[in-house]
N, C-alpha and C. Protein backbone atom coordinates (compact mmCIF):
# COMPACT_ATOMS: atom_id res chain seq x y z
N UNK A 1 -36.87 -36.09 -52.05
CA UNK A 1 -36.91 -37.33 -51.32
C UNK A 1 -37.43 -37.09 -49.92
N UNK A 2 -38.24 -37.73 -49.57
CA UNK A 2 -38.98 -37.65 -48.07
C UNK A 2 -38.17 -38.18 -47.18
N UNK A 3 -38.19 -37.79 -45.63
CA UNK A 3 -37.32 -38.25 -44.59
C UNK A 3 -38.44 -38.83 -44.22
N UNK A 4 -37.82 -40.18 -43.40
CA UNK A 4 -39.19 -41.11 -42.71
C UNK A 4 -39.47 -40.30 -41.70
N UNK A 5 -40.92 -40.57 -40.96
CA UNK A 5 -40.94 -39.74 -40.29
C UNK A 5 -40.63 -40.87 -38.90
N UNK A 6 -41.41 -40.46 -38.05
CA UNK A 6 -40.76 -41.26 -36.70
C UNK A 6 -41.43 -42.15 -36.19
N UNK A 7 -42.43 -43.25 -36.81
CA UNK A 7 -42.97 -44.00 -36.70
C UNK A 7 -42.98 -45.36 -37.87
N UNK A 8 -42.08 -44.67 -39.00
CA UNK A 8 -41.95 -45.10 -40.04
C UNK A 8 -41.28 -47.08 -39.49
N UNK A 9 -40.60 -47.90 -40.97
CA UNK A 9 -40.31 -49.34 -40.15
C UNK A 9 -39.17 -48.94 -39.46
N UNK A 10 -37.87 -50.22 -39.90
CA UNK A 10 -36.92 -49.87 -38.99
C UNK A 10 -35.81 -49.04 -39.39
N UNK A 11 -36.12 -48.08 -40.80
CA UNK A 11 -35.38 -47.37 -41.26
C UNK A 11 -35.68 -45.94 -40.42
N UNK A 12 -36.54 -45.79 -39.99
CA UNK A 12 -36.83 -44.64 -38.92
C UNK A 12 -35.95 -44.28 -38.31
N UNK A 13 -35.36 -42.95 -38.37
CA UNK A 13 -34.33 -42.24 -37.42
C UNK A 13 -34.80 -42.20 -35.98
N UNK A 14 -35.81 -42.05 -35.65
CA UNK A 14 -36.46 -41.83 -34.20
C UNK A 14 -36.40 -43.07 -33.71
N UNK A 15 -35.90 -43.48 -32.61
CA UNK A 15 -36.10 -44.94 -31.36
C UNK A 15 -37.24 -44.43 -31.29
N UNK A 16 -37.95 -46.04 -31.32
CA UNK A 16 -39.22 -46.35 -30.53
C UNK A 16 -39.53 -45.80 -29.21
N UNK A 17 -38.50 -45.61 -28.04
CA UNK A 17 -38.55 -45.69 -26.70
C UNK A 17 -38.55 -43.35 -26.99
N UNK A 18 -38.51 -43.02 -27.73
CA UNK A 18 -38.11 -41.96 -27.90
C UNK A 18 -39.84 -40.92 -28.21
N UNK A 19 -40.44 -42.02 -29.26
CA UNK A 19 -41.55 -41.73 -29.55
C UNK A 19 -42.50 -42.16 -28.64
N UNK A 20 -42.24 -43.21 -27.87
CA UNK A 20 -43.15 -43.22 -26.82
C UNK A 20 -42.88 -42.31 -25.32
N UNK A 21 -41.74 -41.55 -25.34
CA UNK A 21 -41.42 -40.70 -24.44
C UNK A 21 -42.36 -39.67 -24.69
N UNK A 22 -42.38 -39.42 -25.91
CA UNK A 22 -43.22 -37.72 -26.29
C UNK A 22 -44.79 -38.06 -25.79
N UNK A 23 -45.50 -39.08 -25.45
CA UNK A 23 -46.90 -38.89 -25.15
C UNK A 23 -46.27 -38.76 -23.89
N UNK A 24 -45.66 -38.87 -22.83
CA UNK A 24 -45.52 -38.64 -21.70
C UNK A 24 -45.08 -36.70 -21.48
N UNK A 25 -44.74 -36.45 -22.04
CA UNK A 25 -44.38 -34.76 -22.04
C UNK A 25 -45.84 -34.29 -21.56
N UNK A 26 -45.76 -33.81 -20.09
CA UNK A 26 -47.06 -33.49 -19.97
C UNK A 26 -47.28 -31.89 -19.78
N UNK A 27 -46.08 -31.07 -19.81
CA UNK A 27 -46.25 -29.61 -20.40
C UNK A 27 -44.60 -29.70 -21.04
N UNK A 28 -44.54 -28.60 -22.08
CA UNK A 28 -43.73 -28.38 -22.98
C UNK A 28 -43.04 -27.38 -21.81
N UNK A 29 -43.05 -26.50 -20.97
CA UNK A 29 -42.76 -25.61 -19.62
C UNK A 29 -41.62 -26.43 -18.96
N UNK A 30 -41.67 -27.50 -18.73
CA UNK A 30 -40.64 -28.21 -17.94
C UNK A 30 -39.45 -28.34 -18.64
N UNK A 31 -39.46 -28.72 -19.99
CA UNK A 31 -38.42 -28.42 -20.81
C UNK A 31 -37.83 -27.40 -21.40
N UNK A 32 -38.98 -26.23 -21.72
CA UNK A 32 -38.35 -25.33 -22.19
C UNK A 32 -38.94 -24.11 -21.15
N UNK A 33 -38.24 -23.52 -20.04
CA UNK A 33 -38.99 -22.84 -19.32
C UNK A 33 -38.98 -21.46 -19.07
N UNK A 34 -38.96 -20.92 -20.40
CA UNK A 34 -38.74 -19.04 -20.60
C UNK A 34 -40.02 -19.57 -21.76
N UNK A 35 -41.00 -18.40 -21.48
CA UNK A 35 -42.16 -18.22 -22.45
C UNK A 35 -41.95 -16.73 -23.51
N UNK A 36 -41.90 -17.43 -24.82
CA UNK A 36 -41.38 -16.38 -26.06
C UNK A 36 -42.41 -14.99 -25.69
N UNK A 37 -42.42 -14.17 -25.84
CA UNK A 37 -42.96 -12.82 -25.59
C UNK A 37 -42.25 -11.59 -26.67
N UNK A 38 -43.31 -11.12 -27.51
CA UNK A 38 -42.96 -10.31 -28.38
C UNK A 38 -42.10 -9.27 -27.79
N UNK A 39 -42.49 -8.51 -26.60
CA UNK A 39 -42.01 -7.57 -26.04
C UNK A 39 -40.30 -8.06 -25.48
N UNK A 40 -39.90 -9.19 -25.27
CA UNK A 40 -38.91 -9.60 -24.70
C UNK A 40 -37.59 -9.81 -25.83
N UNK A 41 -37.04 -9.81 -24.91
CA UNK A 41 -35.22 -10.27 -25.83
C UNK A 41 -34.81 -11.49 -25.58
N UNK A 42 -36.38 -12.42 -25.90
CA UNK A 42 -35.43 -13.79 -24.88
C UNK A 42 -35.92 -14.56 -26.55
N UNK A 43 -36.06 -14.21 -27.40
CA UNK A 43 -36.26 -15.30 -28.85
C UNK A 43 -34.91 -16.24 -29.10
N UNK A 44 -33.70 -15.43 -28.94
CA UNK A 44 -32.54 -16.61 -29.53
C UNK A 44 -32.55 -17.91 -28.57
N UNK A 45 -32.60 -17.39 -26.99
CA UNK A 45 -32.87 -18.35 -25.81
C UNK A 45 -33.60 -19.29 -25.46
N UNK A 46 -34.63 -18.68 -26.25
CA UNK A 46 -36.25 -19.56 -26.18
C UNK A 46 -36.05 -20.61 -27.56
N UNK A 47 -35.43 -20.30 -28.46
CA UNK A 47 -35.42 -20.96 -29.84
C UNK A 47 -34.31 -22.15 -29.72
N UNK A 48 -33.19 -21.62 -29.25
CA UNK A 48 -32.04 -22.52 -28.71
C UNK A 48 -32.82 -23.56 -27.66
N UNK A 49 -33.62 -23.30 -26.99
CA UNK A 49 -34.05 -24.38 -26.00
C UNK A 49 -35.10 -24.90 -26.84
N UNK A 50 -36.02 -24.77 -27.36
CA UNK A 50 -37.33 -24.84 -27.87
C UNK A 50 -36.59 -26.33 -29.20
N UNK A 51 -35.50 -25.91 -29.93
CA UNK A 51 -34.84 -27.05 -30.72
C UNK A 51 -34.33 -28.16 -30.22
N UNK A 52 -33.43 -27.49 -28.75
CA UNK A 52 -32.80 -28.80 -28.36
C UNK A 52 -33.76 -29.90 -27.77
N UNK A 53 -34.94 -29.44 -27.15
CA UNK A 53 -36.25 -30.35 -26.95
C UNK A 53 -36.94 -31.17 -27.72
N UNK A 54 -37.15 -30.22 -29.04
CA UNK A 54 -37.49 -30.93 -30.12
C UNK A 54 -36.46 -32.54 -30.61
N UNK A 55 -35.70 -31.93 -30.55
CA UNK A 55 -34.56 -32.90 -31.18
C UNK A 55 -34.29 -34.16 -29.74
N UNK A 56 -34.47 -33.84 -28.86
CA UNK A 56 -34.33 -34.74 -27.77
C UNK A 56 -35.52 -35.77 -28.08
N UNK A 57 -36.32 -35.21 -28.66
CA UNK A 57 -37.20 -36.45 -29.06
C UNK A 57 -37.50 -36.87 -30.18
N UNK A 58 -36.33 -36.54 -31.56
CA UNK A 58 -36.09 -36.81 -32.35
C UNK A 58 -37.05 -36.45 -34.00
N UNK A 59 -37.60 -35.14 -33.09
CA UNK A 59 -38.71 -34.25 -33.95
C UNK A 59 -38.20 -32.91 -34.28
N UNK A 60 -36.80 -32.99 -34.54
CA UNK A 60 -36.26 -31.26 -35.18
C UNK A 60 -36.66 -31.31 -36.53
N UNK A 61 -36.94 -32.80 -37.33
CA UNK A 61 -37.16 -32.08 -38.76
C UNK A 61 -38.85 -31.20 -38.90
N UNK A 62 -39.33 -31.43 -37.96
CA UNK A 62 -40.80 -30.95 -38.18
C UNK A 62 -40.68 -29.28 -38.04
N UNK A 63 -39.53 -28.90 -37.16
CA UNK A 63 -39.56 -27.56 -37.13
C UNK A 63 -38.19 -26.76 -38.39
N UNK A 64 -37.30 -27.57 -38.59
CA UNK A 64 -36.11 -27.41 -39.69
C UNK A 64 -36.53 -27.68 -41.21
N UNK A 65 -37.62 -28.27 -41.38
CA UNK A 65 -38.30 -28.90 -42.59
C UNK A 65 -37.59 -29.85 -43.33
N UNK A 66 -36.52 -30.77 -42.36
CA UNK A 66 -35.91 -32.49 -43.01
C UNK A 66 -36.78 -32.71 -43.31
N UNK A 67 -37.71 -32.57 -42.33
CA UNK A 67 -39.01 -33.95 -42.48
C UNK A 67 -39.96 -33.41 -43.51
N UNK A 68 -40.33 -34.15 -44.82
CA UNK A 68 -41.63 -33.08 -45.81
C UNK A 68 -42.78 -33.66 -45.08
N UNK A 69 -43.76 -32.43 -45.33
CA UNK A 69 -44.88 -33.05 -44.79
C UNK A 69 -46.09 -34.03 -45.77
N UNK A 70 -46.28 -34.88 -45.00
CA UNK A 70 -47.24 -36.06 -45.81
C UNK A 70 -48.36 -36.73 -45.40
N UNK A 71 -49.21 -36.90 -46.14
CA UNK A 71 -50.48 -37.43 -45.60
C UNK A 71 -50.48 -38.55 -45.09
N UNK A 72 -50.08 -38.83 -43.75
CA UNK A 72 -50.34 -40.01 -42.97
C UNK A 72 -50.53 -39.75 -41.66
N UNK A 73 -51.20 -40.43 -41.05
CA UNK A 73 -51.72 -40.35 -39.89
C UNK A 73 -50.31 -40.42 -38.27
N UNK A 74 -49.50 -40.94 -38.86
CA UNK A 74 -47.62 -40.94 -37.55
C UNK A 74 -47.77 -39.68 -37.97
N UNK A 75 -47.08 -39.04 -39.36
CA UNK A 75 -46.64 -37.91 -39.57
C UNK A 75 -48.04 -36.43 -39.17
N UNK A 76 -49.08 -36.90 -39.14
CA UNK A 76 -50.14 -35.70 -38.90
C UNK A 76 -49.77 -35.66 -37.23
N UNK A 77 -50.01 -37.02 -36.69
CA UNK A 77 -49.53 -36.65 -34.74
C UNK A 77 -48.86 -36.27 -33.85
N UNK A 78 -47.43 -36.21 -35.19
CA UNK A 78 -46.38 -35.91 -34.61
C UNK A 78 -45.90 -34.43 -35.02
N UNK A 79 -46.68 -33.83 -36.31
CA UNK A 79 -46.80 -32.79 -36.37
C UNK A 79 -48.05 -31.87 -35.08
N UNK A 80 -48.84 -32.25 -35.02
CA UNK A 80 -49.75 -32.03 -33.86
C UNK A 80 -48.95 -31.93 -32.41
N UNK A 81 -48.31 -32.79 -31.81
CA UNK A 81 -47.39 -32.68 -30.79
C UNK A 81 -46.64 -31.75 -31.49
N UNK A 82 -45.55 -31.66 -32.12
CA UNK A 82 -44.73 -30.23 -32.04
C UNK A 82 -45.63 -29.03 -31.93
N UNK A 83 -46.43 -29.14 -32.60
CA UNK A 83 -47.43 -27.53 -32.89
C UNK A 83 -48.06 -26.91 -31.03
N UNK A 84 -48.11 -28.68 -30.67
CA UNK A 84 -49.14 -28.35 -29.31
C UNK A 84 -47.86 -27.24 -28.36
N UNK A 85 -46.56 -28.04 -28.79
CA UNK A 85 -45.76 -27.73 -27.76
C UNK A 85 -45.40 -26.17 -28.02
N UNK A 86 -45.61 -25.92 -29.43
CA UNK A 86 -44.60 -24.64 -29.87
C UNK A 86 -45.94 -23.66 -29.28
N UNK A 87 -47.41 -23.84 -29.52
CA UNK A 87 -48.27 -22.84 -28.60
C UNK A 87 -48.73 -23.03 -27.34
N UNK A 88 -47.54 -24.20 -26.83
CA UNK A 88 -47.53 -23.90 -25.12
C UNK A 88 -46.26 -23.31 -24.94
N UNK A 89 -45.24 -22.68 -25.58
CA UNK A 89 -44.23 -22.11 -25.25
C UNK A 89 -44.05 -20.86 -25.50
N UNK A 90 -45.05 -20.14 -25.71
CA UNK A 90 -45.32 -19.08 -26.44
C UNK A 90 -46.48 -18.13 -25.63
N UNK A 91 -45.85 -16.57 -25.65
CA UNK A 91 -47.03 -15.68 -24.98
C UNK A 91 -48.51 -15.94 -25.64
N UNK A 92 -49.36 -15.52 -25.16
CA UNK A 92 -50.88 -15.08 -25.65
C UNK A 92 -50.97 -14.35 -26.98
N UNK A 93 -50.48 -13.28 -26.72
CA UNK A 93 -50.02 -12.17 -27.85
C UNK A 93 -49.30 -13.18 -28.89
N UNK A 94 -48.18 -13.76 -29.30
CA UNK A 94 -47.50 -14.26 -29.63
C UNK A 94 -48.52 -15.33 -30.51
N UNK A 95 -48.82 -16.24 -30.09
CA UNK A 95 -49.89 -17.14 -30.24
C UNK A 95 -51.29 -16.57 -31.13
N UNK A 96 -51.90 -15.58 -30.75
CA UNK A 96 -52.56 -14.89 -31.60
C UNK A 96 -52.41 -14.37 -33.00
N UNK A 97 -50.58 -14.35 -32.72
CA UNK A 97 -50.19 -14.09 -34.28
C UNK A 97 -50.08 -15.01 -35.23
N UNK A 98 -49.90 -16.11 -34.63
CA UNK A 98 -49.02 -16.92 -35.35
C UNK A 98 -50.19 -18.48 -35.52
N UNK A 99 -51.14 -18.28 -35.04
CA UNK A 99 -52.14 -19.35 -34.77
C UNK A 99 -52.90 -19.51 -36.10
N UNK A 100 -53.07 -20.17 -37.30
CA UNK A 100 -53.75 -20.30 -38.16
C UNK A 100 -54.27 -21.72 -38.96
N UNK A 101 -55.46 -22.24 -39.16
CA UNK A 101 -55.69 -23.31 -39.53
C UNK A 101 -55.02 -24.26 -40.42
N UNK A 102 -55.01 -25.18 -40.82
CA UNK A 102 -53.94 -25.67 -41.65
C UNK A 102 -52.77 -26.05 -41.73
N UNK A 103 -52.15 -25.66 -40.29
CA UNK A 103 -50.52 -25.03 -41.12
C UNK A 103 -49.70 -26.39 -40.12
N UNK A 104 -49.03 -26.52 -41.34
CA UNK A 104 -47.85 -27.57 -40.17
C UNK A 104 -47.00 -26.90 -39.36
N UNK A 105 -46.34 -27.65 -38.79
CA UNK A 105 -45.57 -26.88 -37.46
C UNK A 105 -44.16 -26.03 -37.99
N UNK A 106 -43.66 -26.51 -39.01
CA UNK A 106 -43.06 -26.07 -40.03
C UNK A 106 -42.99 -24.75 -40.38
N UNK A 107 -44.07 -24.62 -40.77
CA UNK A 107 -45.02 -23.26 -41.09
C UNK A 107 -44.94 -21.80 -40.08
N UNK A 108 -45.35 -22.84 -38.64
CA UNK A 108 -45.63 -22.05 -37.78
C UNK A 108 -44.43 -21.42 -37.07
N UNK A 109 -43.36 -22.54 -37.05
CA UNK A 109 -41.52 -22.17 -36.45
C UNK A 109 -41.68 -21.15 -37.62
N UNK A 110 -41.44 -20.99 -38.42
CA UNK A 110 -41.18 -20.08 -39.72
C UNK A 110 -41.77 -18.68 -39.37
N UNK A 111 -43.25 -18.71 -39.48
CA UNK A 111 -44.12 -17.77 -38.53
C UNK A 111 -43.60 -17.06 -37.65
N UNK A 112 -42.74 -17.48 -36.55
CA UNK A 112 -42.83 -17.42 -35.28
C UNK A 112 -41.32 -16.08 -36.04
N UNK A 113 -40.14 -16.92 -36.32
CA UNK A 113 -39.11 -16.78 -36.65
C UNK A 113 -39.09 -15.25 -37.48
N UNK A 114 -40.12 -15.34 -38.50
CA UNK A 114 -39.70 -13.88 -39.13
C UNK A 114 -41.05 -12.93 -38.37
N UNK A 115 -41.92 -13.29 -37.31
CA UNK A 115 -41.81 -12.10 -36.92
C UNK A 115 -40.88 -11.51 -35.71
N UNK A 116 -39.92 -12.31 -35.09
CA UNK A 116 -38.71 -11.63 -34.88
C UNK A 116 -37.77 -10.87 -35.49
N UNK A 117 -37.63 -11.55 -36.92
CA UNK A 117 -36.58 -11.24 -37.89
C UNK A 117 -37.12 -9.76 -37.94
N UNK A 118 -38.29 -9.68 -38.51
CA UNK A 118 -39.19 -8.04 -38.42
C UNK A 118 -39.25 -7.60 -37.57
N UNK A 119 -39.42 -7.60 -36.33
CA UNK A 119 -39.12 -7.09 -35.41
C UNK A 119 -37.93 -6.35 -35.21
N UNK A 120 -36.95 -7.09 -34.83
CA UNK A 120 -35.32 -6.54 -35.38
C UNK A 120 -35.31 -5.93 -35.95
N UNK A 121 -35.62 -6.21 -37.46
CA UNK A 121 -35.15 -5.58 -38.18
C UNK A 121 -35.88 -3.80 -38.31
N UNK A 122 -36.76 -4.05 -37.68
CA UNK A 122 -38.02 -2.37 -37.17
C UNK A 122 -37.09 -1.97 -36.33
N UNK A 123 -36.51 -2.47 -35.00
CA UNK A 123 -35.92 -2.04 -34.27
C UNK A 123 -34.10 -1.20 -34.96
N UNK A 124 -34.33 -2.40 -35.65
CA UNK A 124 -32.83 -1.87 -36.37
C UNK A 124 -32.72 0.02 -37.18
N UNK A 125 -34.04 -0.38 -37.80
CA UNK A 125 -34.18 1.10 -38.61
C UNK A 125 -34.72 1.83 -37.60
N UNK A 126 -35.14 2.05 -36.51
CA UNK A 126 -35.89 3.31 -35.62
C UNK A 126 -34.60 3.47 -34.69
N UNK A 127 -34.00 3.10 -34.60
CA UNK A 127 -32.50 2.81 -34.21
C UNK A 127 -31.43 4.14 -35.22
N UNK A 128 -31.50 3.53 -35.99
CA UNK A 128 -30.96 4.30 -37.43
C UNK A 128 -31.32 5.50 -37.46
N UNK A 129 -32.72 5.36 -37.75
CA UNK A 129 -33.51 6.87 -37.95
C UNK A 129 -33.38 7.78 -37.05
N UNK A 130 -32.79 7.38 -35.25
CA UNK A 130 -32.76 8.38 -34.47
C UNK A 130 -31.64 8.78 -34.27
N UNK A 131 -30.49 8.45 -34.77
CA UNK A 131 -29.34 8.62 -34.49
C UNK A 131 -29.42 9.35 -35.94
N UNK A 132 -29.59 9.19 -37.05
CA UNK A 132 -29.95 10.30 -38.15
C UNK A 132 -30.30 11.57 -37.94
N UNK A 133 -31.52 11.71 -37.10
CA UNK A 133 -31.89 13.05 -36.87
C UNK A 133 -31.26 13.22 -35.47
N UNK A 134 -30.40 12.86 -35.04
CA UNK A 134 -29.83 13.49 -33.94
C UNK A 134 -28.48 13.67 -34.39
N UNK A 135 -28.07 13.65 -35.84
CA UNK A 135 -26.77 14.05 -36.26
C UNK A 135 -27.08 15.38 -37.06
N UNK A 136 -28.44 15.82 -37.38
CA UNK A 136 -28.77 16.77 -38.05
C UNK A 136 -28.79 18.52 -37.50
């Protein structure tokens, strides 16, 4: 079953006054103002802020996947605004990884998400592995 998206009639979860707030967002920086950086330990911080923004304007399913994605022109713009915001909140490096044609924003939170998870989890085993050979 599809969630309306936020332009949908008056069954729409999103206020009107809510969706017309988001063309006014004139950098994604003011709201969320730590930039994700592979090298950094700031992903849970940046993600925790990066949602509650989203959701302040009543666009968390685009990054949680409530919302399915569908061919209509509300749901393509409003996927476009999250995407714009998630590669203005994001390093260079970062962005390079995760930047690919096609992809809903969905996609790209997901993207973003397990290459932290990998990350960690690299860190976790070279972690392991040195305390291994330093018990040897």
């Amino acid at each position: 079953m599809r969630t309306s998206s936020a332009t949908d009639s008056s069954s729409s979860p999103v206020p009107a006054d809510a969706i017309a707030s988001v063309i006014n967002v004139a950098s994604v920086k003011t709201h969320v103002p730590i930039t994700l950086d592979i090298t950094g330990s700031n992903y849970s911080q940046w993600s925790t802020l990066f949602t509650v923004f989203v959701g302040k304007y009543g666009l968390l399913g685009f990054i949680n996947g409530t919302i399915e994605p569908i061919i209509d022109e509300p749901y393509r713009w409003q996927d476009f605004v999250v995407h714009w915001w998630l590669y203005g909140s994001v390093s260079e490096e970062i962005f390079e990884m995760i930047i690919k044609p096609n992809q809903t924003a969905r996609q790209t939170w997901t993207a973003i998400e397990k290459l932290f998870r990998d990350n960690k989890e690299s860190h976790a085993s070279k972690r392991s592995s040195i305390s291994s050979s330093k018990g040897t």
